[in-house]
Every structure is written in C-alpha cells, then in structure tokens.
N, C-alpha and C. Protein backbone atom coordinates (compact mmCIF):
# COMPACT_ATOMS: atom_id res chain seq x y z
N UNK A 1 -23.63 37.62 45.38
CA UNK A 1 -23.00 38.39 46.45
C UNK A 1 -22.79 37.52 47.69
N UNK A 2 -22.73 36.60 47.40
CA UNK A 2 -22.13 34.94 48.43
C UNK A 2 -21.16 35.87 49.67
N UNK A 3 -20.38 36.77 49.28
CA UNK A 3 -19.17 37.12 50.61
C UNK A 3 -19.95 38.33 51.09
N UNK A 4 -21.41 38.76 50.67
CA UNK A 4 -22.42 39.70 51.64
C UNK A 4 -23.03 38.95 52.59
N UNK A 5 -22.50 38.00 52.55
CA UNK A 5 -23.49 36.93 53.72
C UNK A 5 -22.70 35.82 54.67
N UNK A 6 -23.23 36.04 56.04
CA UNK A 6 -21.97 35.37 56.41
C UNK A 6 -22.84 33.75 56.68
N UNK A 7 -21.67 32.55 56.52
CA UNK A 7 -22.01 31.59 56.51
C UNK A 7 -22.23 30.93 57.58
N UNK A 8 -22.93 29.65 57.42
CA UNK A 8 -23.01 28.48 58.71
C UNK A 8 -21.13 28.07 59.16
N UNK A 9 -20.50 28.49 59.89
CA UNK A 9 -19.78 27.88 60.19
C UNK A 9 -19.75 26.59 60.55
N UNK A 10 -20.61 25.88 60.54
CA UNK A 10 -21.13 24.47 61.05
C UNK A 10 -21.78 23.94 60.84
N UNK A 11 -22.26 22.50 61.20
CA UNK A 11 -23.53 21.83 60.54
C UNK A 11 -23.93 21.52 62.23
N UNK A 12 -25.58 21.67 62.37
CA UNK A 12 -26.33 21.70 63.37
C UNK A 12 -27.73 22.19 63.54
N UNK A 13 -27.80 22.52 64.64
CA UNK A 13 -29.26 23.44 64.90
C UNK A 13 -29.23 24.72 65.49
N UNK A 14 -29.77 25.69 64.81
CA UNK A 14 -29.63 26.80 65.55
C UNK A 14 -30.28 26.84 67.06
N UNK A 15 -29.52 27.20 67.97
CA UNK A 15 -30.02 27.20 69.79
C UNK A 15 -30.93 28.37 70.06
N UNK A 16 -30.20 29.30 69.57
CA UNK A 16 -30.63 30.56 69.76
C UNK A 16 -29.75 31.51 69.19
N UNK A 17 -30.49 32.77 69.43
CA UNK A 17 -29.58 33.99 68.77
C UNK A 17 -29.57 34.97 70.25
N UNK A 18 -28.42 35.62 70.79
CA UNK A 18 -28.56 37.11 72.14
C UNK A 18 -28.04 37.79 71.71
N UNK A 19 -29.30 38.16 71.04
CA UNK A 19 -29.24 40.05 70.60
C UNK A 19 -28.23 41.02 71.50
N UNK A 20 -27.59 40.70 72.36
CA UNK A 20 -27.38 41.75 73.17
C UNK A 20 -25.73 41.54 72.95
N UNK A 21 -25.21 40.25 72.75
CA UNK A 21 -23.87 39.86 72.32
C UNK A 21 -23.57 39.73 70.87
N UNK A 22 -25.04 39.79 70.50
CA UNK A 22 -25.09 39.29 68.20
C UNK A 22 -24.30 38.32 68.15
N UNK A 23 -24.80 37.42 68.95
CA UNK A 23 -23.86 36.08 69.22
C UNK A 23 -24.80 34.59 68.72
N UNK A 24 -24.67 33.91 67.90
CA UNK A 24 -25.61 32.71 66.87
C UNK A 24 -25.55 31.23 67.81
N UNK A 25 -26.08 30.33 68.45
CA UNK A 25 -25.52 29.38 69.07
C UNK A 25 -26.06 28.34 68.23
N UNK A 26 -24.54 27.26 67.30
CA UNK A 26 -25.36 26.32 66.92
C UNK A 26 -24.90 24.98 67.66
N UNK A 27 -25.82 24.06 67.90
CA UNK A 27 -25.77 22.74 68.49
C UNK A 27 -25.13 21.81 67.16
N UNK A 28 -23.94 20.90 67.74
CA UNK A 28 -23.88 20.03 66.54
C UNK A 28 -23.93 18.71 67.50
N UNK A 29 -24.92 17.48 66.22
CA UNK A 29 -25.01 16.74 67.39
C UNK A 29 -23.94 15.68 66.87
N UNK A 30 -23.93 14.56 67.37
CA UNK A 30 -23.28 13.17 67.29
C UNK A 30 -23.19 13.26 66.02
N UNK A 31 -24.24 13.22 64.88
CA UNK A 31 -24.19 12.63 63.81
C UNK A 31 -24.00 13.59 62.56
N UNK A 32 -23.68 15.22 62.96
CA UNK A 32 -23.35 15.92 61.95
C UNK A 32 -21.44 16.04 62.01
N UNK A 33 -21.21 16.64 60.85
CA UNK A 33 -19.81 16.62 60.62
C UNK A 33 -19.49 17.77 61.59
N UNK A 34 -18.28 17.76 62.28
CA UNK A 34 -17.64 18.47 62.89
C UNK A 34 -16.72 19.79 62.75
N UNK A 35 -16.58 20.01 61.65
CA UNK A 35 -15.94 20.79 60.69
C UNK A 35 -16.26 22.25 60.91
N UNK A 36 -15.35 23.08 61.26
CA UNK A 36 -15.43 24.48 61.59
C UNK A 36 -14.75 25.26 60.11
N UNK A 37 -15.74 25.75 59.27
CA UNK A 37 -15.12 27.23 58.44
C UNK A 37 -15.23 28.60 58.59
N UNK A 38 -14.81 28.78 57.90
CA UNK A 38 -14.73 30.86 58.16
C UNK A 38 -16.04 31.07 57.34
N UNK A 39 -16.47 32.13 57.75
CA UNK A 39 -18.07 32.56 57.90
C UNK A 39 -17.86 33.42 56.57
N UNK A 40 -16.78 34.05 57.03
CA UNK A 40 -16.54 35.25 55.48
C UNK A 40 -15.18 35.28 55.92
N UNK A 41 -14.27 36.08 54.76
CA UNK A 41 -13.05 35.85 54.03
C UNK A 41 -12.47 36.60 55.25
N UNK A 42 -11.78 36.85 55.34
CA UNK A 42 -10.70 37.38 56.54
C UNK A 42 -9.42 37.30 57.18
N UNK A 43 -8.72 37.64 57.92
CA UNK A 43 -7.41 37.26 58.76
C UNK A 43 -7.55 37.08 59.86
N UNK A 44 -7.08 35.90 60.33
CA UNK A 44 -7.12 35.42 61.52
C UNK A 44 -6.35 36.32 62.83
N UNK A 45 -6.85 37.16 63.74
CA UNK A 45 -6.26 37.93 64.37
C UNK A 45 -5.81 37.61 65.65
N UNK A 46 -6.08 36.48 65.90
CA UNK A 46 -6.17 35.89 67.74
C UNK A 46 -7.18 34.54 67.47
N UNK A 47 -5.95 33.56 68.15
CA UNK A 47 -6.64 32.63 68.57
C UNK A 47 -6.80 32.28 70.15
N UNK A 48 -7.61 31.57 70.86
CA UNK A 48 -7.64 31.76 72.68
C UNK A 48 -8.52 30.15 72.86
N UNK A 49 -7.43 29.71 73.13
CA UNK A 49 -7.91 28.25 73.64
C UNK A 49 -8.20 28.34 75.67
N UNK A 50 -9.28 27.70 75.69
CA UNK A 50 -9.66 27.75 77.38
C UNK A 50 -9.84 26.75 77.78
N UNK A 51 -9.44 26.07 78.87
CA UNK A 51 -9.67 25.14 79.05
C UNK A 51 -10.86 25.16 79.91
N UNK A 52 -11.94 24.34 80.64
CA UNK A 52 -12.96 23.85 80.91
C UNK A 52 -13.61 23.19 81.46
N UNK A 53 -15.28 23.17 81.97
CA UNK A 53 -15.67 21.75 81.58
C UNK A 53 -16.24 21.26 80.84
N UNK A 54 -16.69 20.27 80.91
CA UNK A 54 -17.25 19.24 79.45
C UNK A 54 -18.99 18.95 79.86
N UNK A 55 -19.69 20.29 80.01
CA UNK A 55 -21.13 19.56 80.10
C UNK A 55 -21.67 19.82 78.94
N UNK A 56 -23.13 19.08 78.72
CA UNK A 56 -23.88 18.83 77.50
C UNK A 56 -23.70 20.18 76.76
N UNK A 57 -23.24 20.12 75.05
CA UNK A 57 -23.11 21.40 74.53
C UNK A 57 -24.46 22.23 74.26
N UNK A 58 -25.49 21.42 74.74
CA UNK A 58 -26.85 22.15 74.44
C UNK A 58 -27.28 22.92 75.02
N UNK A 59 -26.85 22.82 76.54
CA UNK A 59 -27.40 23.94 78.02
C UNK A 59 -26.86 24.98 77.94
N UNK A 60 -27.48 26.27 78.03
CA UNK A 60 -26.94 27.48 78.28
C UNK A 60 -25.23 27.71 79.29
N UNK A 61 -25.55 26.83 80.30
CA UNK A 61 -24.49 26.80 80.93
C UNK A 61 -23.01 26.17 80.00
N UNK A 62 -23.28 25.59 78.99
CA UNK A 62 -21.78 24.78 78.70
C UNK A 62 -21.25 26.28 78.64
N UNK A 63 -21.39 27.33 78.22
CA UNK A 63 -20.50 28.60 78.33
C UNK A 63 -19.14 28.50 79.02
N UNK A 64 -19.42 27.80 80.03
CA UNK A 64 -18.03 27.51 80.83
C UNK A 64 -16.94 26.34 79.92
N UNK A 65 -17.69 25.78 78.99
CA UNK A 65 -16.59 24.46 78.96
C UNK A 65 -15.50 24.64 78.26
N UNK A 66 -14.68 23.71 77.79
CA UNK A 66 -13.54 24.17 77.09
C UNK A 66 -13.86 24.25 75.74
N UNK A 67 -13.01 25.33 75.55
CA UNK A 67 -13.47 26.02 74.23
C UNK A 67 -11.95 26.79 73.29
N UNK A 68 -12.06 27.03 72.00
CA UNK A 68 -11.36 28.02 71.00
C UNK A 68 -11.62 28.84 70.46
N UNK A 69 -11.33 30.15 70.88
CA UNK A 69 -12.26 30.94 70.00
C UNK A 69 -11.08 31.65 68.95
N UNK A 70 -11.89 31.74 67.95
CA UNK A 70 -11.11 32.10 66.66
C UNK A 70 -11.28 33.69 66.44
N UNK A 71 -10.59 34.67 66.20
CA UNK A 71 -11.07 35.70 66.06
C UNK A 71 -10.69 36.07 64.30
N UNK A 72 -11.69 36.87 63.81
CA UNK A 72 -11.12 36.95 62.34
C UNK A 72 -11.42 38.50 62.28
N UNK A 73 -10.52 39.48 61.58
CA UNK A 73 -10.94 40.77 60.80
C UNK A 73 -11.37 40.15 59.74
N UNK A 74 -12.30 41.05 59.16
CA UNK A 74 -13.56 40.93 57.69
C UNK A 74 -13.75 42.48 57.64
N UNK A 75 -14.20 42.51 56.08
CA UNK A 75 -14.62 44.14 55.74
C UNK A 75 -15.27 44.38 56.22
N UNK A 76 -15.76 43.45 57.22
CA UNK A 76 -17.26 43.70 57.92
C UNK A 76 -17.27 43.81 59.20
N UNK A 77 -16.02 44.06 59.93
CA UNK A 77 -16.09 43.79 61.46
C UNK A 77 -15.23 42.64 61.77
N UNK A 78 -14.95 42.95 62.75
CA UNK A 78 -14.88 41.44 63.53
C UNK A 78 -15.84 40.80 63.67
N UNK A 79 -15.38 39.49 63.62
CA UNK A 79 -15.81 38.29 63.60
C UNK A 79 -15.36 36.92 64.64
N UNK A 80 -15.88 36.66 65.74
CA UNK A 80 -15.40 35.36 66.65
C UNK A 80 -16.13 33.96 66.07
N UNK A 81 -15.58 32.95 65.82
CA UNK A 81 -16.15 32.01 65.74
C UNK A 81 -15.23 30.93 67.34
N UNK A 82 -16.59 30.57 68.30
CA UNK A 82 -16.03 29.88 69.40
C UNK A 82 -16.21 28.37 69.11
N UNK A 83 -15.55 27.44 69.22
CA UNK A 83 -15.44 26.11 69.25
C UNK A 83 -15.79 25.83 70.11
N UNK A 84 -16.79 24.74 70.76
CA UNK A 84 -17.07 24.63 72.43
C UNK A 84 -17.02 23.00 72.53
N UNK A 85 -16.44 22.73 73.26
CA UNK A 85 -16.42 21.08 73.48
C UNK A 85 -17.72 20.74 74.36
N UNK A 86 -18.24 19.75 74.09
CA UNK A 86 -19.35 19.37 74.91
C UNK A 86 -19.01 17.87 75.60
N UNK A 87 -20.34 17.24 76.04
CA UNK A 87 -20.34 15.92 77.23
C UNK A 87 -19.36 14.96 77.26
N UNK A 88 -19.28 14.65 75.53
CA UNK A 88 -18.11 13.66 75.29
C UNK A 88 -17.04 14.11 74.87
N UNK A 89 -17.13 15.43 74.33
CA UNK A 89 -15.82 15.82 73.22
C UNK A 89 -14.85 15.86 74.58
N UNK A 90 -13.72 15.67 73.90
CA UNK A 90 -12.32 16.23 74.62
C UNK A 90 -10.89 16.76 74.14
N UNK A 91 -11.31 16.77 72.97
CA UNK A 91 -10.62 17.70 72.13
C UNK A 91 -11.34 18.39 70.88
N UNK A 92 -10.66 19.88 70.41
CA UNK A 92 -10.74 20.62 69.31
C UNK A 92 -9.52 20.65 68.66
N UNK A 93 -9.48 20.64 67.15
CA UNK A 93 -8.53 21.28 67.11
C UNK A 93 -8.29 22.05 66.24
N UNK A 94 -7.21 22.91 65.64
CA UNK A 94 -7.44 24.42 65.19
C UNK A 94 -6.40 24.04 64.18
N UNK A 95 -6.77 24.57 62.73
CA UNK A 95 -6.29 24.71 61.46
C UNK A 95 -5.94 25.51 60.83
N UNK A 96 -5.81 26.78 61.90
CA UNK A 96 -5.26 27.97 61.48
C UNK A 96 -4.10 28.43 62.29
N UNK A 97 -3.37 29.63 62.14
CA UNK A 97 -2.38 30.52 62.84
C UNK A 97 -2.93 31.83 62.61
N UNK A 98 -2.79 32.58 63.59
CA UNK A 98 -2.83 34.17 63.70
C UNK A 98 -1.97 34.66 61.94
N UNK A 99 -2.69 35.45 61.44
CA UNK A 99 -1.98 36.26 60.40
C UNK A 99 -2.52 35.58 59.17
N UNK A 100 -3.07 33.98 59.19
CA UNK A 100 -3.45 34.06 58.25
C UNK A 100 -4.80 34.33 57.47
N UNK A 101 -4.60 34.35 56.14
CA UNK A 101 -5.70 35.01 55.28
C UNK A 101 -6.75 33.77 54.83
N UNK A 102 -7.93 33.98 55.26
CA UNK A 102 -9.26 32.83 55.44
C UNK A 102 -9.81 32.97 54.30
N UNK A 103 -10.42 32.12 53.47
CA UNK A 103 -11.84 32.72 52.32
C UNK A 103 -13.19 31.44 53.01
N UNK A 104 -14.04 32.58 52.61
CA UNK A 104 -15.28 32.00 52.76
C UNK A 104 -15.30 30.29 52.91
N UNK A 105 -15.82 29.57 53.95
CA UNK A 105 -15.98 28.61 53.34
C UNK A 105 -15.04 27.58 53.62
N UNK A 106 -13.43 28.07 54.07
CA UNK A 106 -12.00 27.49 54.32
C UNK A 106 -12.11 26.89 55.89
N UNK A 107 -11.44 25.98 56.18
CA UNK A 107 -11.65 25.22 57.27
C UNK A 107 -10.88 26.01 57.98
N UNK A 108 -11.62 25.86 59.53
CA UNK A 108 -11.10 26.53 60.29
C UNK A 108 -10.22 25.54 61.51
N UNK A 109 -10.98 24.55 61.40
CA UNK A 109 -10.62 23.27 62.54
C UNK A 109 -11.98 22.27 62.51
N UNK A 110 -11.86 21.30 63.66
CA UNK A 110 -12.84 20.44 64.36
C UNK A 110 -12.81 20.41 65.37
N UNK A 111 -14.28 19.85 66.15
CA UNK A 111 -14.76 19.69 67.22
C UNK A 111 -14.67 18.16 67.34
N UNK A 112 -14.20 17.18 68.48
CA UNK A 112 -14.51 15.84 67.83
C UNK A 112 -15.29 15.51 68.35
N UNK A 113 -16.33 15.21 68.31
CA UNK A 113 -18.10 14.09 68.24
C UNK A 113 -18.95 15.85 68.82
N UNK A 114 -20.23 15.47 69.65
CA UNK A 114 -21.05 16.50 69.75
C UNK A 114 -20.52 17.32 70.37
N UNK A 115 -20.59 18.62 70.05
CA UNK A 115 -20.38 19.79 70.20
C UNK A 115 -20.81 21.12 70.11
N UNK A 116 -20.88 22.78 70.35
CA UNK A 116 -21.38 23.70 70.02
C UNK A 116 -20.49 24.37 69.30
N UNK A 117 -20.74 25.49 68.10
CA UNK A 117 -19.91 26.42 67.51
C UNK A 117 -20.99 27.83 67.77
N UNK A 118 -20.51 28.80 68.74
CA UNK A 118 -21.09 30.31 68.53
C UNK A 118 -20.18 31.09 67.81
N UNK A 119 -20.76 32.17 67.24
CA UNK A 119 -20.47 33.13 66.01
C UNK A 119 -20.85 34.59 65.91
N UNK A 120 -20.57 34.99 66.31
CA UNK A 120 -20.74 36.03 66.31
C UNK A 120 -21.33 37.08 65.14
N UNK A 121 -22.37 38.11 65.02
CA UNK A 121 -22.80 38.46 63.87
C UNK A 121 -22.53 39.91 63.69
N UNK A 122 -21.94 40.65 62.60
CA UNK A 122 -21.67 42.06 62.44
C UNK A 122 -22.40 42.76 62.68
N UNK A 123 -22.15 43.91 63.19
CA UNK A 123 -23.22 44.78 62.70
C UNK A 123 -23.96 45.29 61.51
N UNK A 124 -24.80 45.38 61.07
CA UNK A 124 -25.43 45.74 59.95
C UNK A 124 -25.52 44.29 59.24
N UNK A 125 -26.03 43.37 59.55
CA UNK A 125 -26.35 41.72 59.01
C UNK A 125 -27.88 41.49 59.93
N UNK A 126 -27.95 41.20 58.45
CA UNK A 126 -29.75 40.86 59.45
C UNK A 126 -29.76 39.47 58.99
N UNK A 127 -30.39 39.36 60.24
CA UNK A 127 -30.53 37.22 60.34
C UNK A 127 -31.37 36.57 59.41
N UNK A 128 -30.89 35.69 59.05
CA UNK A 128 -31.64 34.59 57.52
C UNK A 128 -32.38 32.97 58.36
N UNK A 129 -31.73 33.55 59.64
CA UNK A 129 -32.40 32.15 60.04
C UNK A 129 -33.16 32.25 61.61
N UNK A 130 -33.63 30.92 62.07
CA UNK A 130 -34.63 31.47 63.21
C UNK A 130 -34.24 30.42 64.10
N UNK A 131 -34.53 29.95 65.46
CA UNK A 131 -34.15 29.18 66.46
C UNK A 131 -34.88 27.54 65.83
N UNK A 132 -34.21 26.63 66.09
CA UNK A 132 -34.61 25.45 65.22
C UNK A 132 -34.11 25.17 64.05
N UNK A 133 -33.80 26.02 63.23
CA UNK A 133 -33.41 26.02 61.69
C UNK A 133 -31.93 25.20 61.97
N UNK A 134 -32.38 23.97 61.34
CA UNK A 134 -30.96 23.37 60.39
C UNK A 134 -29.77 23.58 59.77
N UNK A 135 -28.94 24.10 59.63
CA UNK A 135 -27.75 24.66 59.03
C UNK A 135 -26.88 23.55 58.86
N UNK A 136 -25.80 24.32 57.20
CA UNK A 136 -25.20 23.20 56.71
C UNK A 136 -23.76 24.17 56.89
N UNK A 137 -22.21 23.23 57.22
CA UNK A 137 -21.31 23.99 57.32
C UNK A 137 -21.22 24.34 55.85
N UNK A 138 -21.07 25.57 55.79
CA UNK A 138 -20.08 26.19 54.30
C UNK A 138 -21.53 26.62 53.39
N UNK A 139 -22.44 25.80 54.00
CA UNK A 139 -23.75 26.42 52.64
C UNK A 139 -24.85 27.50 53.43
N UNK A 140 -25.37 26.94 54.37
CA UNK A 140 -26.65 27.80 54.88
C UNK A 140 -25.80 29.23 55.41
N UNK A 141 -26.54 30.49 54.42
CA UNK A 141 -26.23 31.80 54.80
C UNK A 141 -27.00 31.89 56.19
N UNK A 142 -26.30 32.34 57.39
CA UNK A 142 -26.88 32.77 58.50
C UNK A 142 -27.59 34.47 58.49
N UNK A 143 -27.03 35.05 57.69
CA UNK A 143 -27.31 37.09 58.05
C UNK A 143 -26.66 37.23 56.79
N UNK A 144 -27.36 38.59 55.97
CA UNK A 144 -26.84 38.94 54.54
C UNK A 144 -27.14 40.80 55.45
N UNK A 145 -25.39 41.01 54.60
CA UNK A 145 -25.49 42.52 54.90
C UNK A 145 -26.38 43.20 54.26
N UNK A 146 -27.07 44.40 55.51
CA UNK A 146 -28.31 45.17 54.65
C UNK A 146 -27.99 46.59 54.35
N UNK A 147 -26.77 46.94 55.14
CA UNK A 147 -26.20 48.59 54.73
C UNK A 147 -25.51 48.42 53.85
C-alpha cells in the first residue's frame, strides 16, 4: 500500500514537524542529492515561485527566503511541497506545469547545493518519522494513512 504513505520528497534531515501547519521541515545539506519528488500521485494545481533571501536553510527564519511551492491535489488532500533556497543556493528549478498528473516518486524539480524542502502532511497521516531522522528522496515513508 506504497501510495497510503506519503513519501520523503527529499534526501536530508528531518528539522522538525508544526503540528499546527502539519507542515515536515527537511534540511538538505551540501552533500545530499537535490532532487524534489511528489510525495503521492496527484495533479499539480498551482505553482508560486517567491523571491527572497538566501539565509542558512537550517534556521527557522529562512521562511523568508526564496522559495517554490508546488501545490498538488491527491485522494488525500492537498498537498504543498515548498522548495526553499538556502546560504549558497540561488536557484530552484521546477519540472512541472500546473495540470499535470504526478505519480509517486516522479520528479518534481531541484534545489541547487544546500537547501530546505517543507511538505506538508494530510489529514488523517500519522508520522513514521521523528526530528533527526534521515530521509531518502523517493524511499523513506514520512506518514501512512490511518483512516
């Protein structure tokens, strides 16, 4: 049941999880791949590029920097996956268009060198992972639906 669970969009470290947004923050550093996929299968509904600044992607504050956020419908909700440029990055870039149809796993874009990817989590997905935990893009399940 691989598409009951939504995936690592990224390879990194989990930062944290705010319960209050069901929002996942993972750190990617220098030396992991950059590579953004779709979490679960979906259509791309809105994309929203921002421009920014460029501080360390690890501090709570990079929130401000420049960023893409991807929005996807899923049987499961919406779904945002945000691209965030960090200290050195100065570009993202995006491998999709609005309308189209994602599967699990399918590239979404890149971040180039260290960077953050947040993700947003459905409702009714309970978390598989904890602050610190390692994640691989396309393999480590983050939350498996429990309704």
């Amino acid at each position: 049941m691989r598409n009951e669970e939504l995936i690592s969009p990224a390879s990194g470290k989990i930062l944290r999880f705010d319960a209050d947004r069901h929002m996942l923050t993972i750190f990617m550093h220098l030396h992991n791949v950059h590579l953004t996929v779709a979490p679960l299968d979906g259509v791309v509904t809105r994309i929203t590029p921002e421009k920014g600044a460029f501080k360390p992607a690890f501090i709570r504050s990079a929130d401000v920097n420049t960023k893409n956020t991807i929005e996807l419908s899923t049987a499961f909700g919406n779904v945002r996956v945000v691209q965030i440029a960090g200290f050195f990055t100065r570009k993202i870039l995006c491998d999709v268009h609005v309308g189209q149809q994602v599967q699990q796993g399918e590239r979404l874009g890149k971040i180039c060198f260290g960077s953050r990817v947040d993700i947003s989590v459905p409702e009714g997905f309970a978390l598989l992972v904890t602050e610190g935990a390692r994640v691989r893009c396309g393999q480590t399940p983050l939350a498996r639906k429990t309704e």
